[in-house]
Protein backbone atom coordinates (compact mmCIF):
# COMPACT_ATOMS: atom_id res chain seq x y z
CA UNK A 1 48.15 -21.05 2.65
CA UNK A 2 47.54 -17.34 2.18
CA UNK A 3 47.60 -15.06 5.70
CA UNK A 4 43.64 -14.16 6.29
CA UNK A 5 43.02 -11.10 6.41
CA UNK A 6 41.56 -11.62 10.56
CA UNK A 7 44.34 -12.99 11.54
CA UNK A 8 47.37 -15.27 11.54
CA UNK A 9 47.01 -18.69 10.15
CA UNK A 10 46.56 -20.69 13.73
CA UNK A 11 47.98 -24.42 14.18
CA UNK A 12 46.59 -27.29 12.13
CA UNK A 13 44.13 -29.28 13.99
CA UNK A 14 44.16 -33.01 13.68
CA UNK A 15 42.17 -32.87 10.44
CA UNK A 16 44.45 -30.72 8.75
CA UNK A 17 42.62 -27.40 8.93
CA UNK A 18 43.73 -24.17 10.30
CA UNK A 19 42.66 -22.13 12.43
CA UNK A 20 42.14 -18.54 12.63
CA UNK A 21 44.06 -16.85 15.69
CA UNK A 22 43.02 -13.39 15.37
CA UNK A 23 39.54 -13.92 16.83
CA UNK A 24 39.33 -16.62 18.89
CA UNK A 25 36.27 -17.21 21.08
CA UNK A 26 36.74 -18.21 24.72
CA UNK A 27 37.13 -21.82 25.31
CA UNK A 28 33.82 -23.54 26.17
CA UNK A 29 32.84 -26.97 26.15
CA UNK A 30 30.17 -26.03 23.06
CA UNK A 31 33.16 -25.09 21.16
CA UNK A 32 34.44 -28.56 20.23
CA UNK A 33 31.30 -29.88 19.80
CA UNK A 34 30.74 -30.78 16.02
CA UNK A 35 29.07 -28.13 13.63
CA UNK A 36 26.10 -29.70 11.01
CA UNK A 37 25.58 -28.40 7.51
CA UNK A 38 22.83 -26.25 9.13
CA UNK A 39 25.29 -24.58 11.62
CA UNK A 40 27.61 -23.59 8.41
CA UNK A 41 24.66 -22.26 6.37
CA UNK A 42 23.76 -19.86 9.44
CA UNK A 43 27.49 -18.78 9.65
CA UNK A 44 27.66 -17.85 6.01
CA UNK A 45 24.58 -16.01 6.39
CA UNK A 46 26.07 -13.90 9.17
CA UNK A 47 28.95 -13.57 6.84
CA UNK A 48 26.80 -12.44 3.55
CA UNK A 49 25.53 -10.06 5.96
CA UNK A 50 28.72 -8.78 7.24
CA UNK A 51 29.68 -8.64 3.75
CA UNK A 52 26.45 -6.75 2.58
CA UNK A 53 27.19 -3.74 5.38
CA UNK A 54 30.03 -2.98 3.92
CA UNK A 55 31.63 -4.73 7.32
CA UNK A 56 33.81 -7.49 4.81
CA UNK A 57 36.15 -6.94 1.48
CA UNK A 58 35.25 -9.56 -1.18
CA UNK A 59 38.41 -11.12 -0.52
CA UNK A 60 37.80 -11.50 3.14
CA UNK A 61 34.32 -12.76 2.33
CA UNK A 62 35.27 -15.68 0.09
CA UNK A 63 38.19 -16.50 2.57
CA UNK A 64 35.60 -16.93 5.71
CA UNK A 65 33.40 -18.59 2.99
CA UNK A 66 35.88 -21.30 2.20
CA UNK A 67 36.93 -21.60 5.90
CA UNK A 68 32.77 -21.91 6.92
CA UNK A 69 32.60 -24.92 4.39
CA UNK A 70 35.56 -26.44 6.02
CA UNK A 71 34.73 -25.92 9.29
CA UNK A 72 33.74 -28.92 11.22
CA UNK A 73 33.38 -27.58 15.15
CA UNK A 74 31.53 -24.74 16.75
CA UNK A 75 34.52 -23.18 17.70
CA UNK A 76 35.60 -22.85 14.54
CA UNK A 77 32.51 -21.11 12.94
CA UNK A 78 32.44 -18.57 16.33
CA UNK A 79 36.18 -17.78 14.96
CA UNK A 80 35.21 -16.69 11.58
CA UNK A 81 32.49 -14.47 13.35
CA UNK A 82 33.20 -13.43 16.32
CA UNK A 83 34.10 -10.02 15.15
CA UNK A 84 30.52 -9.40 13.42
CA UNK A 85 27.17 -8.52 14.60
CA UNK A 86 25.08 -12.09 14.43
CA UNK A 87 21.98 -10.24 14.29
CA UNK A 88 20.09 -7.12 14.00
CA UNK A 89 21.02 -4.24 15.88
CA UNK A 90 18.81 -3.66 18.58
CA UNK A 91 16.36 -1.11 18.72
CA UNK A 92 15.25 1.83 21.11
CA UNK A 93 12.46 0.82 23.25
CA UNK A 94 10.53 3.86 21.72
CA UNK A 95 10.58 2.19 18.12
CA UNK A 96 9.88 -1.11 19.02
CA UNK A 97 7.91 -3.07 16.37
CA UNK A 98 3.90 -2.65 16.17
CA UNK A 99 1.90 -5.27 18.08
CA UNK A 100 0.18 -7.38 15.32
CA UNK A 101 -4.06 -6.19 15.44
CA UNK A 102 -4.61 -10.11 16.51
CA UNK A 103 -2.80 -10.06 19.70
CA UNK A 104 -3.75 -6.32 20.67
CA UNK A 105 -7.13 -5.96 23.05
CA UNK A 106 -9.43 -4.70 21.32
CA UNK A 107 -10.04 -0.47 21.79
CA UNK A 108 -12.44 0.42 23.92
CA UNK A 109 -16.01 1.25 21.79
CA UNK A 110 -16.23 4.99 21.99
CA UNK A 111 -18.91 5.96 24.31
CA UNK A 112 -21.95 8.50 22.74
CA UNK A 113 -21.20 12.04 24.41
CA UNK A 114 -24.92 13.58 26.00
CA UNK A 115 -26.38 16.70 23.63
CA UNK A 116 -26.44 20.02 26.07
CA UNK A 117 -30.46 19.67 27.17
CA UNK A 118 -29.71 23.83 27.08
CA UNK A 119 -28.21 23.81 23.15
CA UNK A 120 -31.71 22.28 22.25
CA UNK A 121 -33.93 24.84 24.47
CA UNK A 122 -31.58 27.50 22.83
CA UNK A 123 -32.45 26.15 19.27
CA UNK A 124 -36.12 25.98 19.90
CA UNK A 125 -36.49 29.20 21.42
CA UNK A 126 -34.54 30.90 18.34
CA UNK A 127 -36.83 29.19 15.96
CA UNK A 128 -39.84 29.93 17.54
CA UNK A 129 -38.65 33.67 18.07
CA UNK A 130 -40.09 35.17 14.94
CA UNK A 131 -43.59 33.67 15.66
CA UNK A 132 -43.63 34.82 19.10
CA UNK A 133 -41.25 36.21 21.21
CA UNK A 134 -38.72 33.85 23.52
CA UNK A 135 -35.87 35.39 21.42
CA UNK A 136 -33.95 36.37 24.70
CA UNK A 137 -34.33 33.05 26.10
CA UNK A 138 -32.55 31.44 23.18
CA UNK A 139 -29.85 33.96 23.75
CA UNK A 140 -29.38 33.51 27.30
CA UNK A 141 -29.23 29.37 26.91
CA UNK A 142 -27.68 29.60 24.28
CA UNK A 143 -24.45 31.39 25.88
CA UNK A 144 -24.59 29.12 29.08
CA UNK A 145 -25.36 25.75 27.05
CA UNK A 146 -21.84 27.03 24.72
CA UNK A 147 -19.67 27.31 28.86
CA UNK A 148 -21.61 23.93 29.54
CA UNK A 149 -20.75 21.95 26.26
CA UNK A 150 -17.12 23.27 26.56
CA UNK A 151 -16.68 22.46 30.48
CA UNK A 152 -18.49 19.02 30.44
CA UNK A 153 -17.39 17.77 27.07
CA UNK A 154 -20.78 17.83 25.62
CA UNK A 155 -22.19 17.86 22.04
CA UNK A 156 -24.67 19.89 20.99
CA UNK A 157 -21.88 22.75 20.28
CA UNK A 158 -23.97 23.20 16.49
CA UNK A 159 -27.55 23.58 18.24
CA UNK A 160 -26.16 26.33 20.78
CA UNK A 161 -24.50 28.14 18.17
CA UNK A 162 -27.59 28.17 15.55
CA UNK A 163 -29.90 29.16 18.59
CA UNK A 164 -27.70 31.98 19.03
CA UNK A 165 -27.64 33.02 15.89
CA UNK A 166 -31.48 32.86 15.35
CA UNK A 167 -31.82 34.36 18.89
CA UNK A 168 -29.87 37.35 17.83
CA UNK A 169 -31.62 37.54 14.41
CA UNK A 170 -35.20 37.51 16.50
CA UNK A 171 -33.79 40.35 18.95
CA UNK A 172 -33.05 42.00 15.83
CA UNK A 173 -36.37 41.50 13.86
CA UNK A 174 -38.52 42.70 17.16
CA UNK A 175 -36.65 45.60 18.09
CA UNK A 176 -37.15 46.54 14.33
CA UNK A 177 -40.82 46.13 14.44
CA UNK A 178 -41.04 47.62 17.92
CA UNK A 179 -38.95 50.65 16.16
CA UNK A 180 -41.36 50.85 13.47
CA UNK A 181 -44.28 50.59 15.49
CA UNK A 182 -43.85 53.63 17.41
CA UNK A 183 -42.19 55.99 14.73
C-alpha cells in the first residue's frame, strides 16, 4: 500500500483496512459505531468539495475516495476529513441570508401625509389674484405654508410653490396697472 498523502499508513484493523494516522479524530464512543452507505456518500461529498477549492490534489482525492468506499466506522470517515471544512464557511452577521417574503411581517401600509390647509389658501389666493386683488395673501401663506410643509412633514409642497409663483405674478400685474394708471 502506497503512503497517503495525510499521513502514515496506520495499523490494520481487524478487517484488514488501514487506517490513516495523520488525522485522527479524538476517540469517542460515535467513532466505532458503524458508517451506512449514506454516511460514505456525505463524506465523499465533503471530499468533492475539498477537492473543488482547490483544498485536495487529484491524487489525494481518489486516495480518500477509495478509503471513503472502504470505510466501514465513523471514525474512519472523520479521519479522511477531519482536516477539511464540512460545510460552508460561516458568514458575517451583516450578510446573513434574506428572510424569505412568507415568513417576514408584513410592512407597515404607508400612512397618507395631511396637504398644508395654508399651500391650498396660498393657491387660491394666487389664482384669484388677477380677478381681484388677495395677491399678497397668497404670498404671505404661501412662504409660511413652504416652513410648515418642511417642519411637519406635510404635502402640499407643489400648491405652496404655484401660489407663490402666481402670487408674485399678481403683485407684478397690479403694481403694473397701478403704474400705468397714474402715469
Amino acid at each position: 500500500m502506497s503512503v497517503q498523502p495525510w499521513g502514515e499508513p496506520g495499523p490494520a484493523d481487524r478487517h484488514g483496512h488501514r487506517r490513516a494516522a495523520g488525522w485522527q479524530p479524538a476517540p469517542s464512543p460515535q467513532a466505532a459505531m458503524r458508517a451506512s452507505h449514506a454516511d460514505r456518500d456525505r463524506t465523499v461529498d465533503v471530499l468533492k468539495a475539498g477537492f473543488a477549492e482547490g483544498r485536495l490534489s487529484a491524487q489525494e482525492y481518489e486516495q480518500r475516495h477509495e478509503a471513503a468506499a472502504r470505510a466501514l466506522t465513523y471514525g474512519e470517515l472523520a479521519a479522511l476529513v477531519a482536516d477539511l471544512p464540512t460545510g460552508p464557511m460561516t458568514a458575517p452577521l451583516q450578510s446573513a441570508q434574506p428572510v424569505p417574503a412568507t415568513f417576514l411581517v408584513p410592512p407597515p401600509v404607508p400612512q397618507a401625509r395631511p396637504t398644508s390647509v395654508l399651500a391650498v389658501v396660498s393657491l387660491v389666493c394666487g389664482l384669484t389674484g388677477f380677478l381681484v386683488l388677495p395677491v399678497l395673501p397668497a404670498v404671505i401663506t404661501g412662504h409660511i405654508a413652504r416652513s410648515h410643509i418642511r417642519e411637519r412633514n406635510m404635502d402640499g409642497d407643489w400648491a405652496a410653490v404655484l401660489g407663490l409663483v402666481l402670487g408674485y405674478l399678481g403683485v407684478a400685474f397690479w403694481f403694473l396697472i397701478i403704474l400705468l394708471g397714474t402715469a
